[in-house]
PDB file of N, CA and C in Angstrom:
ATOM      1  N   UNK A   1       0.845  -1.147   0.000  1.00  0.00           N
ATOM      2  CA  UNK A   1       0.000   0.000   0.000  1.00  0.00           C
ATOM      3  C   UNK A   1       0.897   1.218   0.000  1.00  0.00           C
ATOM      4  N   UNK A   2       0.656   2.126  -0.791  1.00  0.00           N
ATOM      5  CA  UNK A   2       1.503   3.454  -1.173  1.00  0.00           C
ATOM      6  C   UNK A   2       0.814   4.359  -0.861  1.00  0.00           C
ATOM      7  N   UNK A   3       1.559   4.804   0.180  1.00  0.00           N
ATOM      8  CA  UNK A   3       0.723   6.788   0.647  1.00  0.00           C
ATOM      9  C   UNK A   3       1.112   7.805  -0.481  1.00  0.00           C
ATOM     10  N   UNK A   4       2.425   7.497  -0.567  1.00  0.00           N
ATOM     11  CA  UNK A   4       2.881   9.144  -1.851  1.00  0.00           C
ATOM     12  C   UNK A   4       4.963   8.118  -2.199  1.00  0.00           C
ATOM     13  N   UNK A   5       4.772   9.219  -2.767  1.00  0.00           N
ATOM     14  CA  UNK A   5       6.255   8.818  -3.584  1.00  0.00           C
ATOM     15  C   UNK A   5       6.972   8.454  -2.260  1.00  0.00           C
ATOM     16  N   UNK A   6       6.988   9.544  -1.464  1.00  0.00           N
ATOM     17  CA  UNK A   6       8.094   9.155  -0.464  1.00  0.00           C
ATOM     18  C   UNK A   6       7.687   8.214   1.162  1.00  0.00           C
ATOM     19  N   UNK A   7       7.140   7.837   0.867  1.00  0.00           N
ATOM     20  CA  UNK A   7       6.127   7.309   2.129  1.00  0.00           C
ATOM     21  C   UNK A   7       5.660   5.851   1.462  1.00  0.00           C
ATOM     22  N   UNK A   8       5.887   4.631   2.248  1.00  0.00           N
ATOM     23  CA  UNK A   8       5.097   3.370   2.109  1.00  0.00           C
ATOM     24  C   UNK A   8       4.883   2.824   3.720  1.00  0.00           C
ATOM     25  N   UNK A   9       3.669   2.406   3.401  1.00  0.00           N
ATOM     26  CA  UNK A   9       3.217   1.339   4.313  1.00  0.00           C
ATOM     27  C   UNK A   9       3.104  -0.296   3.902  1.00  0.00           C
ATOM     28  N   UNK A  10       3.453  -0.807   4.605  1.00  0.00           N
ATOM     29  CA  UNK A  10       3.801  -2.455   4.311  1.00  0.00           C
ATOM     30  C   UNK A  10       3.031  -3.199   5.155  1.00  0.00           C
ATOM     31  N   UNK A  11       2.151  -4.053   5.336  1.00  0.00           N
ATOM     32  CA  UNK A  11       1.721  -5.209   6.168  1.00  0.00           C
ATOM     33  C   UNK A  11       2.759  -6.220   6.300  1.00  0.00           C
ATOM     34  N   UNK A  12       3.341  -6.739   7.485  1.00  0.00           N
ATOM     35  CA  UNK A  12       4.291  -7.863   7.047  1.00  0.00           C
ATOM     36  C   UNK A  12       3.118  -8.681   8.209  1.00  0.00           C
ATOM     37  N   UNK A  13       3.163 -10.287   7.695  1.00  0.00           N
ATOM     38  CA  UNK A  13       2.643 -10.656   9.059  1.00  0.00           C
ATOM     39  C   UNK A  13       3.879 -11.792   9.530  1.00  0.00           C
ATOM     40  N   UNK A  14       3.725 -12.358  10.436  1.00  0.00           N
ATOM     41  CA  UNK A  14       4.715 -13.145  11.681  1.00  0.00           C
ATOM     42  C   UNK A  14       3.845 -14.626  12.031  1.00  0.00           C
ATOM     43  N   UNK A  15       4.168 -15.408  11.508  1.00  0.00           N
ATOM     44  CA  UNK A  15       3.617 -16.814  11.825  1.00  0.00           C
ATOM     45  C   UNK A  15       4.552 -17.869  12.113  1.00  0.00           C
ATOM     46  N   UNK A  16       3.995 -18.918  12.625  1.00  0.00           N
ATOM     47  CA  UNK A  16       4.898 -20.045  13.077  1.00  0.00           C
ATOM     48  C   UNK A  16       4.164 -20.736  14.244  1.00  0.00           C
ATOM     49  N   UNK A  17       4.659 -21.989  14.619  1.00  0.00           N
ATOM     50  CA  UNK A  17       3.933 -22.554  15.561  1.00  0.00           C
ATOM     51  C   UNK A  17       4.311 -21.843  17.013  1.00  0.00           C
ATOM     52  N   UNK A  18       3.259 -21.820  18.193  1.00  0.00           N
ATOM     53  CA  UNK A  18       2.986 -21.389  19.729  1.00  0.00           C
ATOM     54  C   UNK A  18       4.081 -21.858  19.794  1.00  0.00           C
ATOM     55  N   UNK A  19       4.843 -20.191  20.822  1.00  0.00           N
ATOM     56  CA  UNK A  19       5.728 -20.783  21.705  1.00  0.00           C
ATOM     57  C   UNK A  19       7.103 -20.463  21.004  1.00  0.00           C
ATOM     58  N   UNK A  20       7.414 -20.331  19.479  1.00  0.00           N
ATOM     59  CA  UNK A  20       8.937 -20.205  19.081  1.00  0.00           C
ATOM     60  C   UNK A  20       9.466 -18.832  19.159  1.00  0.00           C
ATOM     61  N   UNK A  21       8.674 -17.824  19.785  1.00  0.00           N
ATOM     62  CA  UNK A  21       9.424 -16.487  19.920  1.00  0.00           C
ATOM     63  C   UNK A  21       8.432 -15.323  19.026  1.00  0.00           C
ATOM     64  N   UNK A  22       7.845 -15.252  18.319  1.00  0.00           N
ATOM     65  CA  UNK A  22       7.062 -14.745  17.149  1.00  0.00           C
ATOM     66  C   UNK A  22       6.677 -12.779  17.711  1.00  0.00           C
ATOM     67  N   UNK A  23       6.478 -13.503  19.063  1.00  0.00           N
ATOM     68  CA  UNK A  23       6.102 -11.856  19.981  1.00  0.00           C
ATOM     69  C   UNK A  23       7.115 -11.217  20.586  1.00  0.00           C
ATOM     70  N   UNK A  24       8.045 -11.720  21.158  1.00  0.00           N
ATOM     71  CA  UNK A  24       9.388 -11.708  21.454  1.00  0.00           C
ATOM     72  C   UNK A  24      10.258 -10.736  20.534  1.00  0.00           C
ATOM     73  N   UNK A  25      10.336 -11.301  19.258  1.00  0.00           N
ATOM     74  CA  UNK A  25      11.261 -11.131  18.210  1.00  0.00           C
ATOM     75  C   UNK A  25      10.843 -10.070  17.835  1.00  0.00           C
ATOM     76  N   UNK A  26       8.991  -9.503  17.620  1.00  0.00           N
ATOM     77  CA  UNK A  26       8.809  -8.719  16.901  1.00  0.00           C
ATOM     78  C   UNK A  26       9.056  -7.270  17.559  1.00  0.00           C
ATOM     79  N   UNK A  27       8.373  -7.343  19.305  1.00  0.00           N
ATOM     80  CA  UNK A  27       8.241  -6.654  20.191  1.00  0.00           C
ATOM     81  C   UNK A  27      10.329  -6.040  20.333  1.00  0.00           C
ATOM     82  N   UNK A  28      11.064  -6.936  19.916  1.00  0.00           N
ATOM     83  CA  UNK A  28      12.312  -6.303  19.704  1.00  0.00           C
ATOM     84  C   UNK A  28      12.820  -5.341  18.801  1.00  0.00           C
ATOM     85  N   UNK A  29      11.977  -5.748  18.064  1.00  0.00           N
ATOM     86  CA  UNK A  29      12.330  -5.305  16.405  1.00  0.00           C
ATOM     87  C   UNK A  29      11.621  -3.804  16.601  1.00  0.00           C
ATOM     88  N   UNK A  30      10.591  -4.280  17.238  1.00  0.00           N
ATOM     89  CA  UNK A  30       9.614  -2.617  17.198  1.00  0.00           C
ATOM     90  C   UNK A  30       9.769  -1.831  18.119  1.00  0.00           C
ATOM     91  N   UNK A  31      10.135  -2.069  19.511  1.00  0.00           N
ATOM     92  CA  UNK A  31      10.511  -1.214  20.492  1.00  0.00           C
ATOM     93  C   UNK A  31      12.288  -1.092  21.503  1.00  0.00           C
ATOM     94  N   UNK A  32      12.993  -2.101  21.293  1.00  0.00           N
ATOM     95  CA  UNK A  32      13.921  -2.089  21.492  1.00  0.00           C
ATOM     96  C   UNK A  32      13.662  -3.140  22.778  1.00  0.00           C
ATOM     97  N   UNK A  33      12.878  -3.927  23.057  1.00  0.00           N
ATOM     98  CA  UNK A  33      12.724  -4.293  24.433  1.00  0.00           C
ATOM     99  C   UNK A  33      12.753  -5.666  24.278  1.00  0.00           C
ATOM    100  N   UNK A  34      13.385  -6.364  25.309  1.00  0.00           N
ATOM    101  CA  UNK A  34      12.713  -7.936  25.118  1.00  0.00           C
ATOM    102  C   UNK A  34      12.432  -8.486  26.162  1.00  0.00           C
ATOM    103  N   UNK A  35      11.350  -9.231  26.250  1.00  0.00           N
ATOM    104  CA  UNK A  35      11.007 -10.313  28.003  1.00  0.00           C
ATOM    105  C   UNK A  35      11.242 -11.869  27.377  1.00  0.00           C
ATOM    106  N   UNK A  36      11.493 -12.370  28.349  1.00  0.00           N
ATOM    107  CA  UNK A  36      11.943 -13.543  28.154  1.00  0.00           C
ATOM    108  C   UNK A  36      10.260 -14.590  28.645  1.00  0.00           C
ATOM    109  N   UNK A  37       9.291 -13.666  29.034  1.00  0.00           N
ATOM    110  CA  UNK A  37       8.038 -14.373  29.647  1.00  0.00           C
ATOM    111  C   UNK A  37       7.070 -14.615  28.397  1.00  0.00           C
ATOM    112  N   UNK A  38       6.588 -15.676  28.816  1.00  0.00           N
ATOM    113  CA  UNK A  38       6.021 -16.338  27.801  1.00  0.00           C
ATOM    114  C   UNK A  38       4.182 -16.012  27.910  1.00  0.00           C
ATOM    115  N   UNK A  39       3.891 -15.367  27.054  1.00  0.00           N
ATOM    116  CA  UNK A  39       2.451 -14.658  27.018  1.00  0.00           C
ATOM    117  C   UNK A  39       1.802 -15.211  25.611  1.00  0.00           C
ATOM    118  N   UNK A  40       0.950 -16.378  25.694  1.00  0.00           N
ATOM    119  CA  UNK A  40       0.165 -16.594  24.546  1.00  0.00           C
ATOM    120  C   UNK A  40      -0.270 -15.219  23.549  1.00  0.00           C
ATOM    121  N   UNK A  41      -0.540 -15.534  22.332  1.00  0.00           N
ATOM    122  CA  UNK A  41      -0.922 -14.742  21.433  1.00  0.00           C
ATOM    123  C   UNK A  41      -2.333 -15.011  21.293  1.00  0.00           C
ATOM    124  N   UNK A  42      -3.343 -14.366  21.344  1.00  0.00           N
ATOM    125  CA  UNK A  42      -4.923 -14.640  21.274  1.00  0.00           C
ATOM    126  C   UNK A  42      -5.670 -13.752  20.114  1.00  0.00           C
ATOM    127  N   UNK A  43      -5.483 -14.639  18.855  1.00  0.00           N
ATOM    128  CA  UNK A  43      -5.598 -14.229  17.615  1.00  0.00           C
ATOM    129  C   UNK A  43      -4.414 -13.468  17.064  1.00  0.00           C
ATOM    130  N   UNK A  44      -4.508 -12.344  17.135  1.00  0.00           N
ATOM    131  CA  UNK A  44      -3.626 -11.332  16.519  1.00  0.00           C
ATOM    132  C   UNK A  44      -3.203 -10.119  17.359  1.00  0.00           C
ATOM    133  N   UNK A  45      -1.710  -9.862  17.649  1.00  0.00           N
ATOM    134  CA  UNK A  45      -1.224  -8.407  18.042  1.00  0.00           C
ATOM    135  C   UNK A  45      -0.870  -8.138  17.041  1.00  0.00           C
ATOM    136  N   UNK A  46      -0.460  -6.248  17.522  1.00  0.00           N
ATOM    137  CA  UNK A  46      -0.072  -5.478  15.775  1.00  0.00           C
ATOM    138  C   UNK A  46       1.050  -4.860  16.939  1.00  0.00           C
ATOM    139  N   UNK A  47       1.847  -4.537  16.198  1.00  0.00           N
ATOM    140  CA  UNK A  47       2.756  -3.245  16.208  1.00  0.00           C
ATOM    141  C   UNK A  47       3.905  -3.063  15.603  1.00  0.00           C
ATOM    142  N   UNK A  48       4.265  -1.570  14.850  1.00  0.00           N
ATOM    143  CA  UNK A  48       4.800  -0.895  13.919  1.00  0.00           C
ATOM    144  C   UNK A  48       5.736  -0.111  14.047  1.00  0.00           C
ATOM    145  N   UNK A  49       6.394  -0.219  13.220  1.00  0.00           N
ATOM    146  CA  UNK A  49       8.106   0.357  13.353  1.00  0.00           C
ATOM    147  C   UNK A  49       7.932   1.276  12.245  1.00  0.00           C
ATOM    148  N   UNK A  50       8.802   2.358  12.352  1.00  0.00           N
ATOM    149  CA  UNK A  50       9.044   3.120  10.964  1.00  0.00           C
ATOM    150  C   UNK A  50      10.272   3.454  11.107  1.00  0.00           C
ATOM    151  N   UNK A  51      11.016   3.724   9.475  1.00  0.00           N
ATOM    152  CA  UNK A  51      12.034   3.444   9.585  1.00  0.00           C
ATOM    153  C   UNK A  51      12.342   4.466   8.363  1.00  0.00           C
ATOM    154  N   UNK A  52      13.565   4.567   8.018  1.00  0.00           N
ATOM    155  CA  UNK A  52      13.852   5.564   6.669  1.00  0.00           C
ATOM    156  C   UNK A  52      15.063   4.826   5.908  1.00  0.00           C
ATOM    157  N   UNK A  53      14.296   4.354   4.553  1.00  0.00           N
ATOM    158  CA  UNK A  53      15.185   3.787   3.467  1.00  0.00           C
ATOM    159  C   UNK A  53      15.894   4.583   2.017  1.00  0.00           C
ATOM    160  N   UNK A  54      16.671   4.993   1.904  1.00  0.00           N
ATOM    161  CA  UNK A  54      16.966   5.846   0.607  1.00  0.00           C
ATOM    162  C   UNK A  54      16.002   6.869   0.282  1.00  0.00           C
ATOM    163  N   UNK A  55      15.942   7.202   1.223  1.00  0.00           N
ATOM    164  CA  UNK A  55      15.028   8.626   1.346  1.00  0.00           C
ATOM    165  C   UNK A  55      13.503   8.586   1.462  1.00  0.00           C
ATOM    166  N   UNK A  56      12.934   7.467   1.626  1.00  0.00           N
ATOM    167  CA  UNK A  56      11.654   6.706   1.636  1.00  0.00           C
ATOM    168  C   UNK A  56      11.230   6.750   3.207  1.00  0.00           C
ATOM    169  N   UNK A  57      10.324   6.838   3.265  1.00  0.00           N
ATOM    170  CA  UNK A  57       9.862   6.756   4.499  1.00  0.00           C
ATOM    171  C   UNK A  57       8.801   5.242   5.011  1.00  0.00           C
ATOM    172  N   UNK A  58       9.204   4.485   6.072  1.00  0.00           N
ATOM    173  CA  UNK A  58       8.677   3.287   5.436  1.00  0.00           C
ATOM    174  C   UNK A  58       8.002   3.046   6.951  1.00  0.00           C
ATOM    175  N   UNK A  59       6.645   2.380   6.629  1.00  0.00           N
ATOM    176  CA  UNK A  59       6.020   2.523   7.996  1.00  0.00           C
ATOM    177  C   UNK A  59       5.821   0.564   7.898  1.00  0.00           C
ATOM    178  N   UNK A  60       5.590   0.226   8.499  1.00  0.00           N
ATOM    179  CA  UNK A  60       6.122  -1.282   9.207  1.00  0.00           C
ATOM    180  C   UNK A  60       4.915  -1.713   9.985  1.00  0.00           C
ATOM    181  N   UNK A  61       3.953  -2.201   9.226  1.00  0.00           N
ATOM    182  CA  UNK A  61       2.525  -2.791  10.219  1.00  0.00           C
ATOM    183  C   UNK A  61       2.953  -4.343  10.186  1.00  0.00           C
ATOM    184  N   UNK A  62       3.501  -4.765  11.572  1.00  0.00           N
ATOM    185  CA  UNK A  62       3.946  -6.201  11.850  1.00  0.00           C
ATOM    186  C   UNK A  62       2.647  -7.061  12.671  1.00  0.00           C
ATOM    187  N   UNK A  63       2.299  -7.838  12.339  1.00  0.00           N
ATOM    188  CA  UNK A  63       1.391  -8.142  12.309  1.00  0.00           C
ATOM    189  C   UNK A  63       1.212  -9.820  13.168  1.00  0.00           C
ATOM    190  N   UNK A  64       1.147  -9.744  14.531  1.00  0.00           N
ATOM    191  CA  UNK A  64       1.709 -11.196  15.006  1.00  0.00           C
ATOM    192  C   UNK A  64       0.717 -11.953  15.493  1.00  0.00           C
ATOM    193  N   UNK A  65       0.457 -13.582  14.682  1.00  0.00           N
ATOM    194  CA  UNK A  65      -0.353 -14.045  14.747  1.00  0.00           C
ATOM    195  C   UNK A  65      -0.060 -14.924  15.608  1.00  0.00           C
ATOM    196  N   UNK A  66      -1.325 -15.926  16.373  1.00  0.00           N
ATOM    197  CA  UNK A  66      -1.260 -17.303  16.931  1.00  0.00           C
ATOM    198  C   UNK A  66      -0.743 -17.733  16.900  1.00  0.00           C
ATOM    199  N   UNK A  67       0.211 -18.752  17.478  1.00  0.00           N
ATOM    200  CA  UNK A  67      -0.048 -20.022  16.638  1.00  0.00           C
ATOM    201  C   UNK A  67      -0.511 -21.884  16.966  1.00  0.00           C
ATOM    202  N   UNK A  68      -0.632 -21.468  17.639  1.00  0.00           N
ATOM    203  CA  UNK A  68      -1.917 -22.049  18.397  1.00  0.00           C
ATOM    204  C   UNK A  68      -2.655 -22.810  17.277  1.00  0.00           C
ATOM    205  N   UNK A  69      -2.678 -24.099  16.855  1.00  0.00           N
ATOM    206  CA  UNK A  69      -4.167 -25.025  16.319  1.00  0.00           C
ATOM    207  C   UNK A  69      -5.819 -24.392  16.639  1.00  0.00           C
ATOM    208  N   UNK A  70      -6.351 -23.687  17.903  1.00  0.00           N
ATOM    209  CA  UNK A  70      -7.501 -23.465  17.890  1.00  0.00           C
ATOM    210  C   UNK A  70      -7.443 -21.850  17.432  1.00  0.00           C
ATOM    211  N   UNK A  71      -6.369 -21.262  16.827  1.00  0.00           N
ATOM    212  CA  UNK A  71      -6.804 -20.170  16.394  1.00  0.00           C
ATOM    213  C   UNK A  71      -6.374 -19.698  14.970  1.00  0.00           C
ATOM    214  N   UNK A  72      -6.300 -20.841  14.373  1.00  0.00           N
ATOM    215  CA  UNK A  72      -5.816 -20.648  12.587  1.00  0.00           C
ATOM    216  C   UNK A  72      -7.078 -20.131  11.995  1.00  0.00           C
ATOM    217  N   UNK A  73      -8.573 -20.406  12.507  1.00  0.00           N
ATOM    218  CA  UNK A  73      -9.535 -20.067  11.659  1.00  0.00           C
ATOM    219  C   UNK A  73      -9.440 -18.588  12.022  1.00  0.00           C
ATOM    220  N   UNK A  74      -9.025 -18.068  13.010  1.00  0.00           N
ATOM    221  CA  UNK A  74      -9.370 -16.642  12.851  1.00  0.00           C
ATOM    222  C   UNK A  74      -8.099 -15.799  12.281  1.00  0.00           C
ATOM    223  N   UNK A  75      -6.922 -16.647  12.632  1.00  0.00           N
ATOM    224  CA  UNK A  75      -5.641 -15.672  12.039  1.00  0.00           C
ATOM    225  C   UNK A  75      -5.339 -15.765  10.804  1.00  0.00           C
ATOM    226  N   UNK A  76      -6.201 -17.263   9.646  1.00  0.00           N
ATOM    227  CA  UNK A  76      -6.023 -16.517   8.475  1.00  0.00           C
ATOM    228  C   UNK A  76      -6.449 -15.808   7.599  1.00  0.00           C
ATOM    229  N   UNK A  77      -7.453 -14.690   8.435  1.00  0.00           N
ATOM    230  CA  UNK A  77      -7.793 -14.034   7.903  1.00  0.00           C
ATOM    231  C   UNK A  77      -7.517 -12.818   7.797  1.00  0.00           C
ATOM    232  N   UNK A  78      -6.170 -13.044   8.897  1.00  0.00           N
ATOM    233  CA  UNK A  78      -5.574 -11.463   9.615  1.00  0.00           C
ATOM    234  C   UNK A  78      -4.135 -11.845   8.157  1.00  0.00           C
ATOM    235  N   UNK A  79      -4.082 -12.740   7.527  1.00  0.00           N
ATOM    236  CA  UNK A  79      -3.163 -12.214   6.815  1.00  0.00           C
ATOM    237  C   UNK A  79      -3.165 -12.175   4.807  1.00  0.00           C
ATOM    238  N   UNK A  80      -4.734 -11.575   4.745  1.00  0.00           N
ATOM    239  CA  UNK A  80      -4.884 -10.850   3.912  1.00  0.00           C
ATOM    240  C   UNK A  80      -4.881  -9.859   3.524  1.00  0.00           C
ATOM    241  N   UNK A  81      -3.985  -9.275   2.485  1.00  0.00           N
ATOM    242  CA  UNK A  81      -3.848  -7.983   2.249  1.00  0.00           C
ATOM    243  C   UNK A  81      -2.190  -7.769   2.973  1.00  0.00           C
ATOM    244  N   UNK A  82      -1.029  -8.802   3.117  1.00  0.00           N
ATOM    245  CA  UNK A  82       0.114  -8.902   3.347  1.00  0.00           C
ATOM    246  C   UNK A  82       0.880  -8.357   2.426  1.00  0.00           C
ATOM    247  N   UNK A  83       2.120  -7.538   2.830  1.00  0.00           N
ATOM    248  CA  UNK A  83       2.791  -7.731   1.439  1.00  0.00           C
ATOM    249  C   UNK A  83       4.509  -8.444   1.757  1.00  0.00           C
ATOM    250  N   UNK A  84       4.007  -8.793   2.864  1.00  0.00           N
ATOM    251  CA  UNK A  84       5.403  -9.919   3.029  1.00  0.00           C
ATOM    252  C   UNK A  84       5.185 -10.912   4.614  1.00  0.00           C
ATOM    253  N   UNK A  85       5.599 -12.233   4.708  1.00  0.00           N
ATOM    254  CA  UNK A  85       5.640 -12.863   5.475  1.00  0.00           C
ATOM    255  C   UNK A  85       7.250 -13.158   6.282  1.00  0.00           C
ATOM    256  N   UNK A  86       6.908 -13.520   7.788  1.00  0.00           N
ATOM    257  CA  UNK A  86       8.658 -13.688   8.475  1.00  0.00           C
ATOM    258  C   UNK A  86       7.765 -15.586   8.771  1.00  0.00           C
ATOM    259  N   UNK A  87       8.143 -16.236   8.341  1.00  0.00           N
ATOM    260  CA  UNK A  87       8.004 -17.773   9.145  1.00  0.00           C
ATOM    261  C   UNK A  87       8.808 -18.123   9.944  1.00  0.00           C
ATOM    262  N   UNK A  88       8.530 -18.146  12.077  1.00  0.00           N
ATOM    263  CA  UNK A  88       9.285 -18.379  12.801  1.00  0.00           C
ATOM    264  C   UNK A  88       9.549 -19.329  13.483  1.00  0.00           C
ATOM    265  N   UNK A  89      10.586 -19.964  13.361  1.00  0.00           N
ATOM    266  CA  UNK A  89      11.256 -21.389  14.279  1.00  0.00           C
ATOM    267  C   UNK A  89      11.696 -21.118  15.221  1.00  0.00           C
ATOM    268  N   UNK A  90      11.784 -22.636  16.119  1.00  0.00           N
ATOM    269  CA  UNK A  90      12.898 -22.675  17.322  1.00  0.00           C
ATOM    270  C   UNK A  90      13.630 -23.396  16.789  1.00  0.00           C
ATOM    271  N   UNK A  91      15.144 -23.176  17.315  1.00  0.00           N
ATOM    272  CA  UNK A  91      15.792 -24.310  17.174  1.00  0.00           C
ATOM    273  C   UNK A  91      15.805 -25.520  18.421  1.00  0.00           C
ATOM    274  N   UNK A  92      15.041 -24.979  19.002  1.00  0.00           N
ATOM    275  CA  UNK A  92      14.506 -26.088  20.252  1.00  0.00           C
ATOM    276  C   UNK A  92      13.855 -26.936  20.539  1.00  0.00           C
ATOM    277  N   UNK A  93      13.286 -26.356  19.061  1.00  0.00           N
ATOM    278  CA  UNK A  93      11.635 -26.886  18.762  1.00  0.00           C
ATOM    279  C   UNK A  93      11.798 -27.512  17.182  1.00  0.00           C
ATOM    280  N   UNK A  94      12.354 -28.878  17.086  1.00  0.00           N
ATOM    281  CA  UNK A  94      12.344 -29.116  15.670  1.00  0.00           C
ATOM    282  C   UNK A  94      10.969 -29.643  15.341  1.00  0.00           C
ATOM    283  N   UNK A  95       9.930 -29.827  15.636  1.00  0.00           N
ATOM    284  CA  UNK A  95       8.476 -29.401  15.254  1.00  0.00           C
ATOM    285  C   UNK A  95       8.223 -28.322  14.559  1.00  0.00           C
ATOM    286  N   UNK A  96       8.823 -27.513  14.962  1.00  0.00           N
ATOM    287  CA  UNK A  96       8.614 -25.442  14.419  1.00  0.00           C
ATOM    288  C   UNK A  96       9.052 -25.601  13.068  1.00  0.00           C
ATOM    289  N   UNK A  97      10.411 -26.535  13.042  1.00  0.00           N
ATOM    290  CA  UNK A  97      11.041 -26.158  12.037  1.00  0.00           C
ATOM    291  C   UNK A  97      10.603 -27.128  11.096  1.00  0.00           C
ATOM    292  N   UNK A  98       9.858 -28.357  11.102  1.00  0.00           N
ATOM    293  CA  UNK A  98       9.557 -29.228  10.204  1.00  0.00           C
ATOM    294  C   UNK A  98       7.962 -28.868   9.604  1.00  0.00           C
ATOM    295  N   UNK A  99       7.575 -27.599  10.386  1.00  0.00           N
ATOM    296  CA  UNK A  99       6.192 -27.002   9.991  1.00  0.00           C
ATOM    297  C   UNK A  99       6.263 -25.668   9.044  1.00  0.00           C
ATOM    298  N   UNK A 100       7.559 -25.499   8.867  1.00  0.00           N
ATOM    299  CA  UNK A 100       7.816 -23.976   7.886  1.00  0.00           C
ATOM    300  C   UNK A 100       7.252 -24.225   6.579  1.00  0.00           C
ATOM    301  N   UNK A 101       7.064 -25.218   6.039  1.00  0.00           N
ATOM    302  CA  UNK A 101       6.362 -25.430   4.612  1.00  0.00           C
ATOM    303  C   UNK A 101       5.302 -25.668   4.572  1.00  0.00           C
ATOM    304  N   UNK A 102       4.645 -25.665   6.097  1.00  0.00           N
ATOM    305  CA  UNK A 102       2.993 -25.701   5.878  1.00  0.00           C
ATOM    306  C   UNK A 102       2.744 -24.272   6.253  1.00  0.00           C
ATOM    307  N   UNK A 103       3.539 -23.462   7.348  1.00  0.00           N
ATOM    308  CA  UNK A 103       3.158 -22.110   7.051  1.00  0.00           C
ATOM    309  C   UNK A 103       2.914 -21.639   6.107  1.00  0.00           C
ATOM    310  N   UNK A 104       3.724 -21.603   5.266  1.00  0.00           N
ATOM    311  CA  UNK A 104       4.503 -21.299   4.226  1.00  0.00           C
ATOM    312  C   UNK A 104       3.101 -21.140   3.542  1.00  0.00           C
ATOM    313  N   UNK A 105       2.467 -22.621   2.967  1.00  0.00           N
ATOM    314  CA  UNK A 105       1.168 -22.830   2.445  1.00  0.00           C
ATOM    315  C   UNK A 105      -0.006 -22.075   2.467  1.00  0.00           C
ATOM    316  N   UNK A 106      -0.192 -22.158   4.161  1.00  0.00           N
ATOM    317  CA  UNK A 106      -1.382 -21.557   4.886  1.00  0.00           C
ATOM    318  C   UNK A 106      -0.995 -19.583   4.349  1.00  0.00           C
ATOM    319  N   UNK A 107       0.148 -19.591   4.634  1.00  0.00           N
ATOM    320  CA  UNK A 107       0.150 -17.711   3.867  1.00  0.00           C
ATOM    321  C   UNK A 107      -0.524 -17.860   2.560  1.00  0.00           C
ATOM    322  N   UNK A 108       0.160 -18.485   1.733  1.00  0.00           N
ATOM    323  CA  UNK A 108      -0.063 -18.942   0.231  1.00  0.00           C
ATOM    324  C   UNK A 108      -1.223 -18.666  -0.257  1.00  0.00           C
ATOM    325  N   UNK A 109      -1.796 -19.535   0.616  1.00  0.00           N
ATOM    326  CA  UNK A 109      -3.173 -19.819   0.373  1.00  0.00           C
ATOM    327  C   UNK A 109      -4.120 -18.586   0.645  1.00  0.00           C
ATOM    328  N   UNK A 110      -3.730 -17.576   1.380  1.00  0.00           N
ATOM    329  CA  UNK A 110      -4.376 -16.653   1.531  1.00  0.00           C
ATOM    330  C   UNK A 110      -3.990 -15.293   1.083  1.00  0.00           C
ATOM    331  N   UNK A 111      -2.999 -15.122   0.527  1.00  0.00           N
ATOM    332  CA  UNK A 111      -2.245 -14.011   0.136  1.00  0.00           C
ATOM    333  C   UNK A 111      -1.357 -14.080  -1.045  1.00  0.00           C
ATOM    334  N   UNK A 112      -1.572 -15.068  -2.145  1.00  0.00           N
ATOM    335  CA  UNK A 112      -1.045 -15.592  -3.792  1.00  0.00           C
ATOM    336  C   UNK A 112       1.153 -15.563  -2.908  1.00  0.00           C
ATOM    337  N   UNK A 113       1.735 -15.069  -3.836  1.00  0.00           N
ATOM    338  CA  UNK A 113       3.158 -15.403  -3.725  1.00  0.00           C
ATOM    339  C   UNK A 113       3.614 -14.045  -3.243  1.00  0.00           C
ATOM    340  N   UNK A 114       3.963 -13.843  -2.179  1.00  0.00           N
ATOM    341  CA  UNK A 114       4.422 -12.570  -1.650  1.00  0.00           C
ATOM    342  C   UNK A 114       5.972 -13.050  -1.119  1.00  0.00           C
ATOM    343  N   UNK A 115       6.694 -12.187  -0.913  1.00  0.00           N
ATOM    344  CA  UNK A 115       8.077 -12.589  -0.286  1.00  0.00           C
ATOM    345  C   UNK A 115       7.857 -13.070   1.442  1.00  0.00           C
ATOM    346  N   UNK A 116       8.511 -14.129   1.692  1.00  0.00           N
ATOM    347  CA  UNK A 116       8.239 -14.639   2.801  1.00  0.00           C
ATOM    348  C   UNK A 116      10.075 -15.331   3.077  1.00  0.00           C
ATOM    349  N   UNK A 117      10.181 -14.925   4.370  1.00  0.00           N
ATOM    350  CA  UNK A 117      11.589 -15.217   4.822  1.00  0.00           C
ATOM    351  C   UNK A 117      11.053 -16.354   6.159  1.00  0.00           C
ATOM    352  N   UNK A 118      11.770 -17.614   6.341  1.00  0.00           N
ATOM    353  CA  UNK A 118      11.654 -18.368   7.522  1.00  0.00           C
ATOM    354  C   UNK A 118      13.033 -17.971   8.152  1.00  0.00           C
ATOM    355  N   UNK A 119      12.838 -17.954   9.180  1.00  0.00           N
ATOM    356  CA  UNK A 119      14.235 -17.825  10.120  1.00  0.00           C
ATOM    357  C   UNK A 119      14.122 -17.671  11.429  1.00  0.00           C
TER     358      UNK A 119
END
């Protein structure tokens, strides 16, 4: 989504299975802060970073879903209208990591081929 030449807004959303960091990581990324306490996600949190790229002004709607089994019917609907996906693992959790290609899907499936990074 484009405000003006020098200004964009981006939806990214944040998926992966409960529990691998997803709120953690983002809540770093967006405020400088991190807790190490573990707080379920109940559907969807948002929060946004802005940032300045080659003279662009770039606003950052991060978008952090479930991931939780009883709440896929409502979070995939929070990631329509994406224009990029983060798919998140543990390395603690090789479950997390043997599920990145069904994330992967479940975006897919709701948002055609957008850039999507697992890590």
């Amino acid at each position: 989504m484009s405000l003006s030449d020098d200004e964009v807004a981006l939806k990214i959303v944040v998926v992966g299975n409960g529990g691998v960091g997803k709120s953690s990581l983002i809540q770093r990324f967006a405020t400088g802060l991190f807790t190490q306490e573990y707080k379920k996600t109940i559907g969807v949190d948002f929060l946004q970073r802005s940032l300045s790229l080659a003279g662009i002004s770039i606003n950052l709607m991060l978008w952090d879903t479930a991931g939780q089994e009883e709440f896929h019917s409502v979070t995939r609907a929070y990631y329509r209208g994406a224009h990029g996906a983060v798919i998140v693992y543990s390395r603690d959790d090789p479950e997390s990591f043997a599920n990145v290609e069904d994330w992967k899907k479940r975006v897919s499936n709701e948002c055609g081929e957008i850039p999507m990074d697992g890590g």
